[in-house]
Protein backbone atom coordinates (compact mmCIF):
# COMPACT_ATOMS: atom_id res chain seq x y z
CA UNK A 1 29.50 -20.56 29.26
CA UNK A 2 25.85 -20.78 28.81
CA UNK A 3 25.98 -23.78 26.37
CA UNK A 4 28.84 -25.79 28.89
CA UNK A 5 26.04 -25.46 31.70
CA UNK A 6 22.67 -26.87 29.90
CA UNK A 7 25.49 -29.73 28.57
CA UNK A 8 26.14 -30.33 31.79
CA UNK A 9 22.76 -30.39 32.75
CA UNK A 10 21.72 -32.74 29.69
CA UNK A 11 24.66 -34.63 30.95
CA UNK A 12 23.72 -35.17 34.31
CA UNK A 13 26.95 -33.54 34.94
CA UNK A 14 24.94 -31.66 37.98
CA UNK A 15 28.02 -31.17 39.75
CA UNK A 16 30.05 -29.67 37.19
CA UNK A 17 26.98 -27.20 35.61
CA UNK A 18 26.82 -26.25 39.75
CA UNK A 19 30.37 -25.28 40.19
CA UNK A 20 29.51 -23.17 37.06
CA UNK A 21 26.86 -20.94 39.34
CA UNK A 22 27.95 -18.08 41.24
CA UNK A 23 25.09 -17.86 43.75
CA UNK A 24 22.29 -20.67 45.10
CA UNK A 25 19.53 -20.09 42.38
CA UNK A 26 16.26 -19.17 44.06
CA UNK A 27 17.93 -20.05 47.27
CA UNK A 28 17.72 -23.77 46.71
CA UNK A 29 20.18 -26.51 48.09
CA UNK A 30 22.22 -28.54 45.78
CA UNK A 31 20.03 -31.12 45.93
CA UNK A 32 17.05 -29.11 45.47
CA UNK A 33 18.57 -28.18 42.55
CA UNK A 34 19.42 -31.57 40.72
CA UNK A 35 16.01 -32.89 41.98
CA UNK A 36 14.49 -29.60 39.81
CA UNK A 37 15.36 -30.82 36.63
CA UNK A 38 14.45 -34.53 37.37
CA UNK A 39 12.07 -33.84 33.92
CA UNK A 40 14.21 -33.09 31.70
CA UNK A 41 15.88 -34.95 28.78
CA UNK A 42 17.30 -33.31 25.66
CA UNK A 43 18.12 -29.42 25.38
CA UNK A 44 19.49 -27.31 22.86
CA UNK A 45 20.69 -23.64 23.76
CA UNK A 46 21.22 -20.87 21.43
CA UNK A 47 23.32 -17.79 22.40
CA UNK A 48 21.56 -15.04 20.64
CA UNK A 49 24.43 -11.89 21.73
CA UNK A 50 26.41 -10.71 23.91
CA UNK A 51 27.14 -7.74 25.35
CA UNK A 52 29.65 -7.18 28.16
CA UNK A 53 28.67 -9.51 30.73
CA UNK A 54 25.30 -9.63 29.39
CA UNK A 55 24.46 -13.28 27.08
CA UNK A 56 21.10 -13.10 25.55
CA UNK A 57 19.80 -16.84 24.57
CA UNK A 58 17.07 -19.57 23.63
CA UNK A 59 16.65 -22.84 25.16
CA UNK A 60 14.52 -25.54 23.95
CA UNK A 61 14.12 -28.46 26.81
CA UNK A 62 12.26 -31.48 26.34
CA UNK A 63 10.09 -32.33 29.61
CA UNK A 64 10.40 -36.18 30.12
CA UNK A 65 7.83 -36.08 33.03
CA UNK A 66 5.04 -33.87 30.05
CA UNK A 67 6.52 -35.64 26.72
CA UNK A 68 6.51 -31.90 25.89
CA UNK A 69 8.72 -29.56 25.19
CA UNK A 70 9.29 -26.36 26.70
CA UNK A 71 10.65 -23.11 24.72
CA UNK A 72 12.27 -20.07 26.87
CA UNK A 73 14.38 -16.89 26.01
CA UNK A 74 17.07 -15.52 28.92
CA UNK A 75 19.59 -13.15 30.01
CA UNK A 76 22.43 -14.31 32.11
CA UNK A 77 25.29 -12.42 33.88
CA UNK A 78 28.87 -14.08 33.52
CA UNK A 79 31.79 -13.03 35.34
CA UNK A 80 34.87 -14.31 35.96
CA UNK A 81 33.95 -17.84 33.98
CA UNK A 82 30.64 -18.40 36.29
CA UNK A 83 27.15 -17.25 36.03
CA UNK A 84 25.89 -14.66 38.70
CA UNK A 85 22.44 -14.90 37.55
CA UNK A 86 19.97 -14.98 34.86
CA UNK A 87 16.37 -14.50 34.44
CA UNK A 88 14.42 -17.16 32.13
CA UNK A 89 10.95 -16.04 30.66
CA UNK A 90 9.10 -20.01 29.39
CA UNK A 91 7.69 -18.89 25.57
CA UNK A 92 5.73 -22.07 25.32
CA UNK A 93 5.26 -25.87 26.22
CA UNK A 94 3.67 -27.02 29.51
CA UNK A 95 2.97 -24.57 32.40
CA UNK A 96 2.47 -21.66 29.73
């Protein structure tokens, strides 16, 4: 689940990694949303574990905007075959 929506996101897919989300993340609009990862290019996920509802992962994202790229480790909650949330910590790149 967590793999299909940064696809979808490296995609462009915006619509489909959307339909994917079980609540407005930080509150935004859908187009606040696509217009928030106007930066970035390439990504590569890694689901570390799960438990229960619980998937532990990495993400690597390059930043098209920075020609950097930006490491994080994350938690999301998936139920029912959509994400009700997650929490991202950024372990390096720009902004760090």
């Amino acid at each position: 689940m967590i793999s299909e929506y940064y696809g979808d996101v490296e995609s462009g897919d915006y619509q489909a990694a959307w339909s994917l989300l079980a609540f407005d993340p930080s509150g935004q609009t859908y187009a606040q949303f696509v217009a928030g990862y106007a930066c970035t290019g390439s990504q590569m996920v890694t689901e570390v574990s799960q438990s229960g509802r619980h998937v532990t992962f990495d993400l690597s994202a390059d930043d098209t905007c920075a020609n950097a790229t930006q490491t994080y480790t994350g938690t999301a909650t998936v139920v029912n075959g959509r994400i009700t949330g997650d929490y991202l910590t950024q372990l390096s790149g720009p902004g760090t």
